[in-house]
N, C-alpha and C. Protein backbone atom coordinates (compact mmCIF):
# COMPACT_ATOMS: atom_id res chain seq x y z
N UNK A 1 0.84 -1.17 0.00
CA UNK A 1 0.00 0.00 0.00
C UNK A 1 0.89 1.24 0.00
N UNK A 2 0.21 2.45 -0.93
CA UNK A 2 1.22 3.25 -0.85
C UNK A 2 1.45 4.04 0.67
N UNK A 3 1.90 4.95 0.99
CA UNK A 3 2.02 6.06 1.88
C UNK A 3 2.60 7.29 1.17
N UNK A 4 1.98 7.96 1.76
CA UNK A 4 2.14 9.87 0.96
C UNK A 4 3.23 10.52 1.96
N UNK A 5 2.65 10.43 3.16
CA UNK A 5 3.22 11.52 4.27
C UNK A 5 3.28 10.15 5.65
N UNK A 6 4.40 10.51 6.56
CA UNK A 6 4.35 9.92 8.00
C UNK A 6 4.95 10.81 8.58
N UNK A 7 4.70 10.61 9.99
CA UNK A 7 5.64 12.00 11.12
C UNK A 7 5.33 11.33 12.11
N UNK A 8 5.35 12.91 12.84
CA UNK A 8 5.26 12.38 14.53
C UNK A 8 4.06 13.98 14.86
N UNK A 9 3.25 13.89 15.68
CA UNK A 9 2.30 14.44 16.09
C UNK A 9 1.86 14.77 17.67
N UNK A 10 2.02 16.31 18.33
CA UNK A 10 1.23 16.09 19.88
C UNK A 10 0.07 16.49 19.98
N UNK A 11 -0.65 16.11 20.69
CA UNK A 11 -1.75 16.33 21.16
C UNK A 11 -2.60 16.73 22.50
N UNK A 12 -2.75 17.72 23.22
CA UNK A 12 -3.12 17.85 24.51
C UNK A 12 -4.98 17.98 24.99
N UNK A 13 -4.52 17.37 25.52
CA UNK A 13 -6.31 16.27 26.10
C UNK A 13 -6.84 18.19 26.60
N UNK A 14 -8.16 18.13 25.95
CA UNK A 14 -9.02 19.62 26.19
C UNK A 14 -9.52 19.29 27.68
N UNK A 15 -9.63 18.62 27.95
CA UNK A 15 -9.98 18.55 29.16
C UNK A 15 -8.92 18.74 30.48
N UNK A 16 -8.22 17.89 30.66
CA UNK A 16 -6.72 18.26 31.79
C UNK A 16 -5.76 18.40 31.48
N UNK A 17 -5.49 18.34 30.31
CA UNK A 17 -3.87 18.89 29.92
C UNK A 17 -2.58 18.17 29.99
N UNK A 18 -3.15 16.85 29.62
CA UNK A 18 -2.45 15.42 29.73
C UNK A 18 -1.87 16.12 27.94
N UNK A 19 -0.70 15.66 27.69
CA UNK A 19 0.03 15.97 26.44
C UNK A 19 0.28 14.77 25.88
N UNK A 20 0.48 14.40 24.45
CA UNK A 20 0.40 12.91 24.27
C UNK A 20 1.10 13.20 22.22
N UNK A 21 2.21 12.10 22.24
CA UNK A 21 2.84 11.99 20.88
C UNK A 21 2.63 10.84 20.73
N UNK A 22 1.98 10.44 18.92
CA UNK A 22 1.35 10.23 18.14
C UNK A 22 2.10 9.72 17.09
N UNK A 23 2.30 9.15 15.97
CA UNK A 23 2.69 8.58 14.87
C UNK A 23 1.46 8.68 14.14
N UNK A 24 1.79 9.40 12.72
CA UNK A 24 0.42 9.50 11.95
C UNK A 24 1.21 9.07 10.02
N UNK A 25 -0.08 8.67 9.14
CA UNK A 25 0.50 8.25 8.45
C UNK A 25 -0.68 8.07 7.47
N UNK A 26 -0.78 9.57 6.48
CA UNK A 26 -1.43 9.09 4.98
C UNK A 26 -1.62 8.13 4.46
N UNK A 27 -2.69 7.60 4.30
CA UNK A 27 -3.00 6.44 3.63
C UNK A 27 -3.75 6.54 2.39
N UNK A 28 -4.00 5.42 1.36
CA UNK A 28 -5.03 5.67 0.08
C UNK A 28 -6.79 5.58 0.87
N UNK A 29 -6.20 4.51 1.37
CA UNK A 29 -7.86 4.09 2.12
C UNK A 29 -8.37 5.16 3.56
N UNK A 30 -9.56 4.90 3.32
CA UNK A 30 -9.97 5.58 4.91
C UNK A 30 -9.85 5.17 5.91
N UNK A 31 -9.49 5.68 6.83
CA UNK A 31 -9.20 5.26 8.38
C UNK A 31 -10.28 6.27 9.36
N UNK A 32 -10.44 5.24 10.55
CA UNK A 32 -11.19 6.04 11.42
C UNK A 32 -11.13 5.66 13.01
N UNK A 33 -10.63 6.20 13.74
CA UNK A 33 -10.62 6.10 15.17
C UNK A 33 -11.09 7.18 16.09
N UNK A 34 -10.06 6.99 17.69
CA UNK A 34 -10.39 8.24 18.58
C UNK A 34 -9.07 7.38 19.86
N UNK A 35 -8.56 8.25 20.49
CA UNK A 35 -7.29 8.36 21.19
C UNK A 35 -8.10 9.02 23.05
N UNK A 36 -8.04 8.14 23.82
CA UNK A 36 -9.02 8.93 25.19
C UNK A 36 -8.14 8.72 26.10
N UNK A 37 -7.95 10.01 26.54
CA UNK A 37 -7.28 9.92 27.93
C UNK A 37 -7.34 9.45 28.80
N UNK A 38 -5.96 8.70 29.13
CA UNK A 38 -5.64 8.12 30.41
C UNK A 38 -5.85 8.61 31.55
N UNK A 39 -5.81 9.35 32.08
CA UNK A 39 -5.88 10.25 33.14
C UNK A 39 -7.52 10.82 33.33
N UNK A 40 -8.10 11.10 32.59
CA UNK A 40 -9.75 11.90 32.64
C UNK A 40 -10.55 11.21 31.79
N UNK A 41 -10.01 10.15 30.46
CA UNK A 41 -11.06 9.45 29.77
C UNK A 41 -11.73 10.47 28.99
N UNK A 42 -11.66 11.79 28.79
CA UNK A 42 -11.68 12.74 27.38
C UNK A 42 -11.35 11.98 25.90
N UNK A 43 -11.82 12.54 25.16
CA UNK A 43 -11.64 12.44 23.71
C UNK A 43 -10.47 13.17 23.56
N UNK A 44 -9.16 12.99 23.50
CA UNK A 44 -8.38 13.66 23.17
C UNK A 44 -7.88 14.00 21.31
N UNK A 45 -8.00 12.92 20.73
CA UNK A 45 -8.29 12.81 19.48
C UNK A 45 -9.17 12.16 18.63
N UNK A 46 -9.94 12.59 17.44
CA UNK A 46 -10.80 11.37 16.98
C UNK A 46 -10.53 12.27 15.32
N UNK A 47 -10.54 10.79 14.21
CA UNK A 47 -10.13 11.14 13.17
C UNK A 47 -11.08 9.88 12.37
N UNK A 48 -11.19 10.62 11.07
CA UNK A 48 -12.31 10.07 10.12
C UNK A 48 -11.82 10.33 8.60
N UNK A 49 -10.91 9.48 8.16
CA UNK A 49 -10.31 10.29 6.93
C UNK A 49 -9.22 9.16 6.09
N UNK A 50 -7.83 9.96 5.37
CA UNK A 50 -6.74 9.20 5.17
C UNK A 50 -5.94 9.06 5.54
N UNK A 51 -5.67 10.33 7.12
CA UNK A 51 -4.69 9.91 7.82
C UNK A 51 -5.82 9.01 9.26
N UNK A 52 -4.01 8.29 9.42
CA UNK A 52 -4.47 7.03 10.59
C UNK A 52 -3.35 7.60 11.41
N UNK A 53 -3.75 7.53 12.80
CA UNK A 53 -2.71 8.24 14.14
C UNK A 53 -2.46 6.74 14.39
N UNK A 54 -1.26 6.21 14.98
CA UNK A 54 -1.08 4.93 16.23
C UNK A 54 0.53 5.21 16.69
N UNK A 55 0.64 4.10 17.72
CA UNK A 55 1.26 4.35 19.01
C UNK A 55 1.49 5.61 19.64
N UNK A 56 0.40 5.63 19.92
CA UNK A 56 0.34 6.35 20.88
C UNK A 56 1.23 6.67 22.67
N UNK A 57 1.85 7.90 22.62
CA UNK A 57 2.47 7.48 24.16
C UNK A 57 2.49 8.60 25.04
N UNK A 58 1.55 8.53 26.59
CA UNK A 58 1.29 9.72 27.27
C UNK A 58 3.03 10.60 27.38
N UNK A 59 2.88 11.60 27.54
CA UNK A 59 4.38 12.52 27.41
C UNK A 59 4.51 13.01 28.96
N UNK A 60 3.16 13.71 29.52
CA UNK A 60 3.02 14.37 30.26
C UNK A 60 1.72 14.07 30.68
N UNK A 61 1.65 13.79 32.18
CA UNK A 61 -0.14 13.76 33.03
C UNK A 61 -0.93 14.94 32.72
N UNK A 62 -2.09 15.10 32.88
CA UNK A 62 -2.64 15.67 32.56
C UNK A 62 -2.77 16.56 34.17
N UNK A 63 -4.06 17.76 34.97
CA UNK A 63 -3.92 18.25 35.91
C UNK A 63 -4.39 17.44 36.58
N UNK A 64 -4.16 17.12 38.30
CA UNK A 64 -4.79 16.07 39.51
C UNK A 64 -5.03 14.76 38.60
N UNK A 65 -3.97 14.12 38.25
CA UNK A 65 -3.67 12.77 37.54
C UNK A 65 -2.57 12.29 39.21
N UNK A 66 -3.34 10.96 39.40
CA UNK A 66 -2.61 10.09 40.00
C UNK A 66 -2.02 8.98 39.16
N UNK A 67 -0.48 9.93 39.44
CA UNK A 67 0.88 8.97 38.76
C UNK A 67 0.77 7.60 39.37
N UNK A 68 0.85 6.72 40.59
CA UNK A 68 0.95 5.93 41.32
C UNK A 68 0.10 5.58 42.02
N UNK A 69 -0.51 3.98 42.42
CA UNK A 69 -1.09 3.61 43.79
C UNK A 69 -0.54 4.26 44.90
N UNK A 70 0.54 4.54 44.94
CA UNK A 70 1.36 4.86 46.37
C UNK A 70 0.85 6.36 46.14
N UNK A 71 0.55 7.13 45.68
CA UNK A 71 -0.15 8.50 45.55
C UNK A 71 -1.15 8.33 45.81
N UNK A 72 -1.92 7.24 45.57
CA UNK A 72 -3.36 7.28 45.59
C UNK A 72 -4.11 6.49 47.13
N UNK A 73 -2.81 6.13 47.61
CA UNK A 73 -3.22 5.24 49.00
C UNK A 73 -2.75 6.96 49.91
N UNK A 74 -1.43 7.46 49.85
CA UNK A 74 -1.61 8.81 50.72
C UNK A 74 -2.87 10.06 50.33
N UNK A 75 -3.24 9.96 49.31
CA UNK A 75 -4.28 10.81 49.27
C UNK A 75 -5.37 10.48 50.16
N UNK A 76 -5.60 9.02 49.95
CA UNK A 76 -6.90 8.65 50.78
C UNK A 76 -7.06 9.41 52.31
N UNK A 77 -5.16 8.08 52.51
CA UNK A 77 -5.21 8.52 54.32
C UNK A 77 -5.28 9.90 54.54
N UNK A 78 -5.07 10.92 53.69
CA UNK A 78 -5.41 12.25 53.83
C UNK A 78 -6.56 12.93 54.26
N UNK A 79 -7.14 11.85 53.27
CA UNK A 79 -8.90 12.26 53.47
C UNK A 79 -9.65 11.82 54.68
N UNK A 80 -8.95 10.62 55.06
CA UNK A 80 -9.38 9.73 56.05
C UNK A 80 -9.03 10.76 57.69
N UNK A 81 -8.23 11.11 57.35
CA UNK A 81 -7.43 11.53 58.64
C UNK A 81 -7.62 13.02 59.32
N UNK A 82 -8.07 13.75 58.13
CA UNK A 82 -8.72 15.22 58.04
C UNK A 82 -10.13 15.61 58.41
């Protein structure tokens, strides 16, 4: 199959500001997906066309993203304890 164009692509989730690079790549045929944040589950990308986005890889969390269980067990006792 041919290919026209490939790169590299970022993208930041409208919702928390999670940042995220992309691999995208012209195709003859149509492609159609959507890319949702890890962190908030937003639509961060959605595409309907000849380019196709994949591997996807978060760059940066988005805002009040728990990096770790171990973040997410002291938050609790926080709550618990307050």
């Amino acid at each position: 199959m041919a290919t026209w164009d490939r790169g590299e692509k970022e993208f930041t989730c409208p919702q928390c500001g999670a940042v995220y690079e992309c691999t995208y790549e012209d195709l003859p045929s149509r492609e159609r997906g959507k890319q949702e944040c890890e962190d908030c589950g937003a639509t961060v990308h959605s595409w309907n066309g000849s380019r196709d986005y994949e591997d996807w890889k978060l760059i940066r969390h988005g805002r009040g993203a728990v990096k770790s269980f171990g973040s997410l067990l002291t938050a609790q006792s926080s709550v618990k304890k307050g």
